[in-house]
Protein backbone atom coordinates (compact mmCIF):
# COMPACT_ATOMS: atom_id res chain seq x y z
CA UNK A 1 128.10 72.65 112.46
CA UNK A 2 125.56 74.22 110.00
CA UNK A 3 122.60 72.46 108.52
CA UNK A 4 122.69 73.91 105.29
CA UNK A 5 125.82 72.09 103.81
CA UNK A 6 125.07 68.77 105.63
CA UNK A 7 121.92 68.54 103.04
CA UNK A 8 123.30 69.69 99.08
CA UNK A 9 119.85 71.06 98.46
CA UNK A 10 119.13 73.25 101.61
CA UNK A 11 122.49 74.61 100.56
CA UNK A 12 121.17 75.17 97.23
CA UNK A 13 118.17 77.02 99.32
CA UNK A 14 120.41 79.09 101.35
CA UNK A 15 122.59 80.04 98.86
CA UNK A 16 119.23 81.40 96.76
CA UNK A 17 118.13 83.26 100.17
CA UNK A 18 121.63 84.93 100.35
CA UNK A 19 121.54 85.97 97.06
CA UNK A 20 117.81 87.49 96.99
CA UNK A 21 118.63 89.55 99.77
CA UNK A 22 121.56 91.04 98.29
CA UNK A 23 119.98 92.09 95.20
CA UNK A 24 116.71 93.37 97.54
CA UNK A 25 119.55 95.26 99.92
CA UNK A 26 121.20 96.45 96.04
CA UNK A 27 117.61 98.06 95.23
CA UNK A 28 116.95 99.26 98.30
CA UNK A 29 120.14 101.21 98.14
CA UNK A 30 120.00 102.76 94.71
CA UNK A 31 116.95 103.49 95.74
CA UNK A 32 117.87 105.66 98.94
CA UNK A 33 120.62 107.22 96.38
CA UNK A 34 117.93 108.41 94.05
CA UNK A 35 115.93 109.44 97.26
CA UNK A 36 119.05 111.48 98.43
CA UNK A 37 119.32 113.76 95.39
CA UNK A 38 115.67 113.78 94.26
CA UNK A 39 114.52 115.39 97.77
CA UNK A 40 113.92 119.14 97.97
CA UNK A 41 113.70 119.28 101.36
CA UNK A 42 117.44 118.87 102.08
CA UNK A 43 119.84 121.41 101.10
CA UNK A 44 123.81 120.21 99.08
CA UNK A 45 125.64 119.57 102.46
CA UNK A 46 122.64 117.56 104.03
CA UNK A 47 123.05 115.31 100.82
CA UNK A 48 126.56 114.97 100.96
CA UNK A 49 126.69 113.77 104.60
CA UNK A 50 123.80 111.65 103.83
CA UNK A 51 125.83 109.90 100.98
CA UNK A 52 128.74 109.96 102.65
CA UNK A 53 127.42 107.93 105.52
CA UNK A 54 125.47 105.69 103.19
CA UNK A 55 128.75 104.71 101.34
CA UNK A 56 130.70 104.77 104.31
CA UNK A 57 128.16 102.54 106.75
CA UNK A 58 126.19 100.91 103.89
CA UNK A 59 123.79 98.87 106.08
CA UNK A 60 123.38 101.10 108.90
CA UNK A 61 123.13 103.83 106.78
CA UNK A 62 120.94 102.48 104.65
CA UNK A 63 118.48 101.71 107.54
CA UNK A 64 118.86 104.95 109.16
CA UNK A 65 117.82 106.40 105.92
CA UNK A 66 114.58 104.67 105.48
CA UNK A 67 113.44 105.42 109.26
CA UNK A 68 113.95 109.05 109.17
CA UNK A 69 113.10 109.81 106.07
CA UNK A 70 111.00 106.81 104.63
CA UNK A 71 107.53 108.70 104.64
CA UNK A 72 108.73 111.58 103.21
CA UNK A 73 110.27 108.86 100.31
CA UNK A 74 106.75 107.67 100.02
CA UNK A 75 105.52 110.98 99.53
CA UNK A 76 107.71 112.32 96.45
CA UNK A 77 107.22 108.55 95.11
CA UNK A 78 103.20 109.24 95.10
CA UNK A 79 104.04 112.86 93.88
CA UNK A 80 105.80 111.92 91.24
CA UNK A 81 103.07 108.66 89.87
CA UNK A 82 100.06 111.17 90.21
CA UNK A 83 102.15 113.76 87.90
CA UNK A 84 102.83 111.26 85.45
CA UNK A 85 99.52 109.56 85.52
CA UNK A 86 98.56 113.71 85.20
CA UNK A 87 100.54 114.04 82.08
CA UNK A 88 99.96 110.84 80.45
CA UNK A 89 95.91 110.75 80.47
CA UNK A 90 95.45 114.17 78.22
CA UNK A 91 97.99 112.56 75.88
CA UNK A 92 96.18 109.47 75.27
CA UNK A 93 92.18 110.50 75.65
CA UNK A 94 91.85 109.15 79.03
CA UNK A 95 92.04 105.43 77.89
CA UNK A 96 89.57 105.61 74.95
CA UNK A 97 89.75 103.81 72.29
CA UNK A 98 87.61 105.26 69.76
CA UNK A 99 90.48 106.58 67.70
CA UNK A 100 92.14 103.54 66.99
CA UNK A 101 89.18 101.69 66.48
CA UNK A 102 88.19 104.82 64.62
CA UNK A 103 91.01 104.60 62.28
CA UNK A 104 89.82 100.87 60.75
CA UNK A 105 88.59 101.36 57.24
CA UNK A 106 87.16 97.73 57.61
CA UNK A 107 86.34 95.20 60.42
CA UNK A 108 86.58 91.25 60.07
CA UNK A 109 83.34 89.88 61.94
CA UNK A 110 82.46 85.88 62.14
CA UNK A 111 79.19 86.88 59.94
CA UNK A 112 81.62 88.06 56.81
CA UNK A 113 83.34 84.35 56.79
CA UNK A 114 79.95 82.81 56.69
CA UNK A 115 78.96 85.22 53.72
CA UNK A 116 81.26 85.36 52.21
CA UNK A 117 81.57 83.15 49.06
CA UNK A 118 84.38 80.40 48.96
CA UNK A 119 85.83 79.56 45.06
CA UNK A 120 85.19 75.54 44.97
């Protein structure tokens, strides 16, 4: 007896759960695959057995993954933002915006309308 399919909209709910946690458990694994060959740390054959047991065992794997290597995943993830935070701030001036407001021949302000004289 389940509860869910006794009531049409708790199996409306469950069926929404189900589905949320395979897409999170579909991120979560393209994410370890990135992880896999984006690390440094572990040589060809490392990677290989690593992706071989992730395809092979998905979950398991998966898990396994994230516990042994999870803070060293956190690491290269922080690496990497601070070097692109690094490489986009020189690019764009640090987030100032006195070149594009720099580059405005003219400015509309409230006190132009009011001036300014209307054909009647």
């Amino acid at each position: 007896m389940v509860l869910a399919y006794d009531y049409p909209l708790l199996g409306v709910f469950w069926t929404m759960l189900i589905f949320f946690l395979w897409v999170a458990w579909l991120v979560v694994l393209f994410r370890v695959f990135a992880d896999i060959f984006r690390s440094h740390q572990m040589g060809g054959f490392a990677k290989a057995l690593w992706s071989i047991f992730v395809l092979f065992v998905p979950f398991l794997g998966v898990f396994i993954y994230l516990i042994v290597h999870g803070k060293d995943m956190t690491q290269r993830d922080i690496a990497e933002a601070s070097s692109r935070e690094a490489a986009f701030q020189p690019a764009f001036g640090g987030g100032s915006t006195s070149a594009i407001s720099g580059s405005w021949s003219h400015r509309w302000t409230p006190t132009m309308a009011s001036s300014a004289s209307v054909p009647t």
